[in-house]
C-alpha atoms as a PDB file:
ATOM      1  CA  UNK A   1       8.417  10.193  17.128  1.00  0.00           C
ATOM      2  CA  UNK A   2       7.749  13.153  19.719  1.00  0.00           C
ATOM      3  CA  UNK A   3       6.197  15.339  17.875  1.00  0.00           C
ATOM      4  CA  UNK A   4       8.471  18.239  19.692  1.00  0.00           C
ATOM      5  CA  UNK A   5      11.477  16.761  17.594  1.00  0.00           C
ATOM      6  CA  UNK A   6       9.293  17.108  14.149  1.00  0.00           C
ATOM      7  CA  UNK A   7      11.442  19.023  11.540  1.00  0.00           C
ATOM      8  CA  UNK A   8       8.649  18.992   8.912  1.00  0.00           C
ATOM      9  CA  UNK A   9       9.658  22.800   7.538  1.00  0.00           C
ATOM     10  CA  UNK A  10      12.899  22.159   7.000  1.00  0.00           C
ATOM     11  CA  UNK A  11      12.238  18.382   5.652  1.00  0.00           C
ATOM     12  CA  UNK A  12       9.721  20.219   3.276  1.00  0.00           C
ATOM     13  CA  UNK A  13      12.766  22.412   2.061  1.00  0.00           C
ATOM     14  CA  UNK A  14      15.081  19.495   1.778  1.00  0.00           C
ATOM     15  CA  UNK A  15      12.486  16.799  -0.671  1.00  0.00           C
ATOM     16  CA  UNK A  16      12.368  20.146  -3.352  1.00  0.00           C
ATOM     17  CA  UNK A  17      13.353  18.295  -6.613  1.00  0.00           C
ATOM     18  CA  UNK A  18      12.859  14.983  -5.543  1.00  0.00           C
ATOM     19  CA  UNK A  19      10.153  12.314  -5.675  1.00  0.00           C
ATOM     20  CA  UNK A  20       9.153  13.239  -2.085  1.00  0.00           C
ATOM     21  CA  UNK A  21       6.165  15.446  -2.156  1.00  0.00           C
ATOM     22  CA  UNK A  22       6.657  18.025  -0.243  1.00  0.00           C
ATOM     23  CA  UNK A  23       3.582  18.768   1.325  1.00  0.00           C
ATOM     24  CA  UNK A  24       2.976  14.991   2.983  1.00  0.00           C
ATOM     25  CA  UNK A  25       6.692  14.165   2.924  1.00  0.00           C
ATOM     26  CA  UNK A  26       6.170  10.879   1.336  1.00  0.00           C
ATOM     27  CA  UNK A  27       6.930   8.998  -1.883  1.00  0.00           C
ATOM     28  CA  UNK A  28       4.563   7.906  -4.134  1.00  0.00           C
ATOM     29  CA  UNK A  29       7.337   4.743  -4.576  1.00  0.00           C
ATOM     30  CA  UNK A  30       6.227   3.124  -1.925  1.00  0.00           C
ATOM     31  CA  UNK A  31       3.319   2.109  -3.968  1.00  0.00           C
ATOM     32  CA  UNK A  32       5.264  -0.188  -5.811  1.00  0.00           C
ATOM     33  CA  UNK A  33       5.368  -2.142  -2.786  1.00  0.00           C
ATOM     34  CA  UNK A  34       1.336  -3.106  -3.352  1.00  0.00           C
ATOM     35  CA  UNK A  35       1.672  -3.258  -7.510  1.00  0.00           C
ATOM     36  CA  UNK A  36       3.834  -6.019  -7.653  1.00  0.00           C
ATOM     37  CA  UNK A  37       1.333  -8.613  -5.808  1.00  0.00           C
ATOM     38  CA  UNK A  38      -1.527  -6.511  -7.187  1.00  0.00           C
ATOM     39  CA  UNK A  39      -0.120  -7.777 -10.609  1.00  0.00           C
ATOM     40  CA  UNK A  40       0.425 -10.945  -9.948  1.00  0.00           C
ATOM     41  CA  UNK A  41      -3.064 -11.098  -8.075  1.00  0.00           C
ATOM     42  CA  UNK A  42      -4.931 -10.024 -11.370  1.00  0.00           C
ATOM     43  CA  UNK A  43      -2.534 -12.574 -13.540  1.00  0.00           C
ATOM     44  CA  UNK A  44      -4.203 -15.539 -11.086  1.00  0.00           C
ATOM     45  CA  UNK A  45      -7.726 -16.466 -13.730  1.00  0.00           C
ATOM     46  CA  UNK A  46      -5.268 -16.583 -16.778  1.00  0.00           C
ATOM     47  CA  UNK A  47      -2.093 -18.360 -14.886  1.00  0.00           C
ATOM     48  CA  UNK A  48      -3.507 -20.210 -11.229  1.00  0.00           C
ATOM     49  CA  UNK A  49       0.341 -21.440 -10.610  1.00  0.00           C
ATOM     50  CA  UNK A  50       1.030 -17.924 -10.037  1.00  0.00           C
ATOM     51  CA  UNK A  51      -0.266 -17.302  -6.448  1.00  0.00           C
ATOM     52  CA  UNK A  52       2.435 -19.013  -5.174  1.00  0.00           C
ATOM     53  CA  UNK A  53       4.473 -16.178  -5.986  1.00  0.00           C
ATOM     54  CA  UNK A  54       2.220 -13.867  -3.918  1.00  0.00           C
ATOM     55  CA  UNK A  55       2.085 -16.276  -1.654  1.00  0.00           C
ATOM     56  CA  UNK A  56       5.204 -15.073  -0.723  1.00  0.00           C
ATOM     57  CA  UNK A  57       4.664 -11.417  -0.011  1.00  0.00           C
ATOM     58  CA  UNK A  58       4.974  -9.463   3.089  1.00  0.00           C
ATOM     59  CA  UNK A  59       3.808  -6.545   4.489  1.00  0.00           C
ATOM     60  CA  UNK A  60       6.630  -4.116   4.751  1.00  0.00           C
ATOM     61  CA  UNK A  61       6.534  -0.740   6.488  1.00  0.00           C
ATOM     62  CA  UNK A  62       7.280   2.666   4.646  1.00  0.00           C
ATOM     63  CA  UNK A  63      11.142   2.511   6.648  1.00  0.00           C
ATOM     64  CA  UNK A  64      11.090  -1.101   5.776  1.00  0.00           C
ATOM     65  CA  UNK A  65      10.322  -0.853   2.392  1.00  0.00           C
ATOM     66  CA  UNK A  66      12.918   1.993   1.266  1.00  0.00           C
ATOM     67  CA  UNK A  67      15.595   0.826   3.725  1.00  0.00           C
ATOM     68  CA  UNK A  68      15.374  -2.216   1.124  1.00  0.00           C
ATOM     69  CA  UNK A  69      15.236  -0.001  -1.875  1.00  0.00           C
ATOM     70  CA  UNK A  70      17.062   1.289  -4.525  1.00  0.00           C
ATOM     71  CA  UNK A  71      15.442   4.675  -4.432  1.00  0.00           C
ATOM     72  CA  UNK A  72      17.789   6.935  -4.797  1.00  0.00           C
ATOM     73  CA  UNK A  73      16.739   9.365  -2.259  1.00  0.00           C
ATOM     74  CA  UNK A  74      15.627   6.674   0.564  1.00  0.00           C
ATOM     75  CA  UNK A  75      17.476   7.741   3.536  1.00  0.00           C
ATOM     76  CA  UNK A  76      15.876  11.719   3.143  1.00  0.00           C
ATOM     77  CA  UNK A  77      12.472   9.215   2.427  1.00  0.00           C
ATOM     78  CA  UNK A  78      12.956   7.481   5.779  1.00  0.00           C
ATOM     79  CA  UNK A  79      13.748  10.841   7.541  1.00  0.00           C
ATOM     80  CA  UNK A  80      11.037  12.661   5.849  1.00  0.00           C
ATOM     81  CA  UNK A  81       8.216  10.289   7.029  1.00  0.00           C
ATOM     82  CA  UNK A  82       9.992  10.338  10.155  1.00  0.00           C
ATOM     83  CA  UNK A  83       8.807  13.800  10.612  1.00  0.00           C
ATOM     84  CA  UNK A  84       5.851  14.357   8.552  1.00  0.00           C
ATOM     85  CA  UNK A  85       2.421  15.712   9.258  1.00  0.00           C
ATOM     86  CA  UNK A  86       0.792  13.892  12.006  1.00  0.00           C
ATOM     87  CA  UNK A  87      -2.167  14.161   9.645  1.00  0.00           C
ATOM     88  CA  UNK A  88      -0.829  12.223   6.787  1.00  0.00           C
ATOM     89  CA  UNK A  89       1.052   9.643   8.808  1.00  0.00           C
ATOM     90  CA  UNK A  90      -1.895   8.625  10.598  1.00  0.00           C
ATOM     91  CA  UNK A  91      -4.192   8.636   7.669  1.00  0.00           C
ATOM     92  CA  UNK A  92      -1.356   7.096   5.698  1.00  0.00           C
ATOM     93  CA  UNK A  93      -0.927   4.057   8.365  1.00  0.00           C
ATOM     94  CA  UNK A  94      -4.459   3.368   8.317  1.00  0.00           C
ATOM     95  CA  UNK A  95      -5.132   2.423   4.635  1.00  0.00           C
ATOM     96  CA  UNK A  96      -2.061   0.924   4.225  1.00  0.00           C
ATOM     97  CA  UNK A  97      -2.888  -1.387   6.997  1.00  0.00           C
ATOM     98  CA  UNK A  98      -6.190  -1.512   5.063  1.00  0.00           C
ATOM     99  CA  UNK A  99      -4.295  -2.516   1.740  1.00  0.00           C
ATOM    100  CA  UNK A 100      -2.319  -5.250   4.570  1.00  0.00           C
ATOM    101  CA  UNK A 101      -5.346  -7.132   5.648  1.00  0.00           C
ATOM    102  CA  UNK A 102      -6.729  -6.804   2.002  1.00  0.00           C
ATOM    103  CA  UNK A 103      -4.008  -8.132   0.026  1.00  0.00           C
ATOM    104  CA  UNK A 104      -3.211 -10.783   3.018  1.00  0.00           C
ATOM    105  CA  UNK A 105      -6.931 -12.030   2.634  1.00  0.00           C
ATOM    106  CA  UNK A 106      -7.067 -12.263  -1.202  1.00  0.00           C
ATOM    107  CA  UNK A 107      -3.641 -14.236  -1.089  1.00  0.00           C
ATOM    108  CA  UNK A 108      -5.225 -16.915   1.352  1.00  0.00           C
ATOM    109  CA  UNK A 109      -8.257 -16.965  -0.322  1.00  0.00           C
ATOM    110  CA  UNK A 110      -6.764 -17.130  -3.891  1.00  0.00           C
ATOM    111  CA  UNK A 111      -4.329 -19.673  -2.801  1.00  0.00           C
ATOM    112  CA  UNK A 112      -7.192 -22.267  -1.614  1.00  0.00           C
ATOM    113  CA  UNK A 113      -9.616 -21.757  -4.224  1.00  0.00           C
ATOM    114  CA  UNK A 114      -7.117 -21.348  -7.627  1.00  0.00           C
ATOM    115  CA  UNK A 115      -7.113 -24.508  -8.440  1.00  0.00           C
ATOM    116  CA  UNK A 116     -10.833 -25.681  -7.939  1.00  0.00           C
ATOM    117  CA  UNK A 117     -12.743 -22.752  -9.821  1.00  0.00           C
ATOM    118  CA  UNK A 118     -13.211 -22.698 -13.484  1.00  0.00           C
ATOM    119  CA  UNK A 119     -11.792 -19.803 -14.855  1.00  0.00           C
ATOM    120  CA  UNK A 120     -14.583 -17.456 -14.891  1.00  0.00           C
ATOM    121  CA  UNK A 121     -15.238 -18.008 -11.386  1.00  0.00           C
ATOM    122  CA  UNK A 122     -12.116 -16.999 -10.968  1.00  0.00           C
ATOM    123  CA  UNK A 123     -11.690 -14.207 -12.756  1.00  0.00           C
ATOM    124  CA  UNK A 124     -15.085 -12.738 -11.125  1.00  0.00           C
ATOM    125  CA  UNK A 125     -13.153 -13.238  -7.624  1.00  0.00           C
ATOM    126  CA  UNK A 126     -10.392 -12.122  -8.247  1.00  0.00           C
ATOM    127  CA  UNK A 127     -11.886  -8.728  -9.861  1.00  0.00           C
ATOM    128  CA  UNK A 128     -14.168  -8.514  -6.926  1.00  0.00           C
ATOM    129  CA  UNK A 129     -11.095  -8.486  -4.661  1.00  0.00           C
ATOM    130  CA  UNK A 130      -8.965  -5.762  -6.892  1.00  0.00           C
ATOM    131  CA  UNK A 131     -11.986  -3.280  -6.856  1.00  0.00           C
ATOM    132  CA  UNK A 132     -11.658  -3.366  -2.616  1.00  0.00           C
ATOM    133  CA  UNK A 133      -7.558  -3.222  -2.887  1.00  0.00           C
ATOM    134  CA  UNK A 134      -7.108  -0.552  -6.001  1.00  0.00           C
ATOM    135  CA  UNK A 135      -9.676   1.674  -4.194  1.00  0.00           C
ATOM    136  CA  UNK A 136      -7.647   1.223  -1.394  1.00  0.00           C
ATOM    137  CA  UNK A 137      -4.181   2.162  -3.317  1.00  0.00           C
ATOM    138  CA  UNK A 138      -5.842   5.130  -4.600  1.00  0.00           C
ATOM    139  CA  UNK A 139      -6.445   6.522  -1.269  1.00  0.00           C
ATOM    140  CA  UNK A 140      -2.678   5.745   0.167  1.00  0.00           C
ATOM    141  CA  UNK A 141      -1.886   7.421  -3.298  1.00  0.00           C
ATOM    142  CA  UNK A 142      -3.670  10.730  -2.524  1.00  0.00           C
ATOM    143  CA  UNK A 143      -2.186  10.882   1.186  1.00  0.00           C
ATOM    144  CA  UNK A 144       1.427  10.507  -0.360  1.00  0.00           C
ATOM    145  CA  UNK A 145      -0.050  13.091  -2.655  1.00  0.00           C
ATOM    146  CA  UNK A 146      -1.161  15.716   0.305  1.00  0.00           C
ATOM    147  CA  UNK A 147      -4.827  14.706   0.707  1.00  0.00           C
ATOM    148  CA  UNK A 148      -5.886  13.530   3.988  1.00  0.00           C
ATOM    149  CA  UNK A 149      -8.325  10.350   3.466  1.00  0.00           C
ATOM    150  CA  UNK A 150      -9.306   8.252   5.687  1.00  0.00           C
ATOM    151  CA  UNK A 151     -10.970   4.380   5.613  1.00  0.00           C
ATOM    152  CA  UNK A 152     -14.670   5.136   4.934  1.00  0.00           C
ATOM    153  CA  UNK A 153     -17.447   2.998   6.777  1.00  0.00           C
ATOM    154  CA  UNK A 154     -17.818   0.546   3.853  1.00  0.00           C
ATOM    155  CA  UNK A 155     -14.043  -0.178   3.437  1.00  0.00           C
ATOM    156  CA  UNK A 156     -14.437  -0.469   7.546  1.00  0.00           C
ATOM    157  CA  UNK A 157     -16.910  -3.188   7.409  1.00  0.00           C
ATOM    158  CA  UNK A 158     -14.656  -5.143   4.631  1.00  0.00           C
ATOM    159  CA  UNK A 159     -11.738  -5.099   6.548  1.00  0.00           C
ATOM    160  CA  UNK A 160     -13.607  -6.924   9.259  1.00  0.00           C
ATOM    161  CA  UNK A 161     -15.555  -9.154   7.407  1.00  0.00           C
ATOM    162  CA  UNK A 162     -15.046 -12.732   7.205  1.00  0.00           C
END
């Protein structure tokens, strides 16, 4: 969006008394969209037949995801991230692109190997895997929240590691 067109003080007026925090303009329910195949992610050691439901998970945009909601304040969600801080949208888009690739790889990699490691093994990968995406979560969390993080160099080098 031109940033000319940004209406973030009134938008910060309007989200008083909702679940849209005011100072970022966005909802910590978006989250929800990650801990549902983060759940069924950690369920994998204990229940293998499981990652085919994650199997089936998307990535879905902030619009995407409350256009599809039942939030019950999802239209002044999609206009208030329409005209948030720069600051928080970029930092925002980042790590949940981050959380994306993440959750995307773990999926694959679950999906091939859930079957053929013993339990333990499993477990181990899979807990391996939730450290990278929770710390992940945590940062989109304190965006929504009105911190500004960003992907440190170590969460860099995951994202493009093999």
């Amino acid at each position: 969006m031109d940033d000319r067109f940004r209406l973030t003080k009134t938008y910060r007026l309007l989200v008083r008394g909702t679940n849209i925090n005011a100072t970022s303009l966005l909802a910590t329910d978006y989250l929800n969209h990650f801990n549902e195949v983060v759940m069924i992610l950690e369920m994998v050691p204990d229940m293998p037949e499981i990652i085919e439901e994650a199997v089936e998970w998307q990535p879905a945009s902030y619009i995407e995801h409350f256009a599809a909601s039942v939030f019950s304040d999802k239209e002044l969600a999609i206009w208030a991230y329409k005209n948030a801080p720069k600051e928080y949208i970029e930092a925002f888009e980042e790590l949940v692109s981050a959380a994306d690739t993440l959750i995307l790889r773990a999926v694959t990699e679950l999906s091939q190997t859930a079957g053929t490691l013993g339990e333990d093994a499993l477990r181990a990968k899979v807990t391996e895997m939730m450290k990278d995406i929770r710390e992940i979560q945590e940062r989109i969390g304190a965006v929504i929240n009105g911190t500004v993080f960003r992907l440190d160099q170590k969460q860099i080098d995951l994202l493009f590691s093999p």
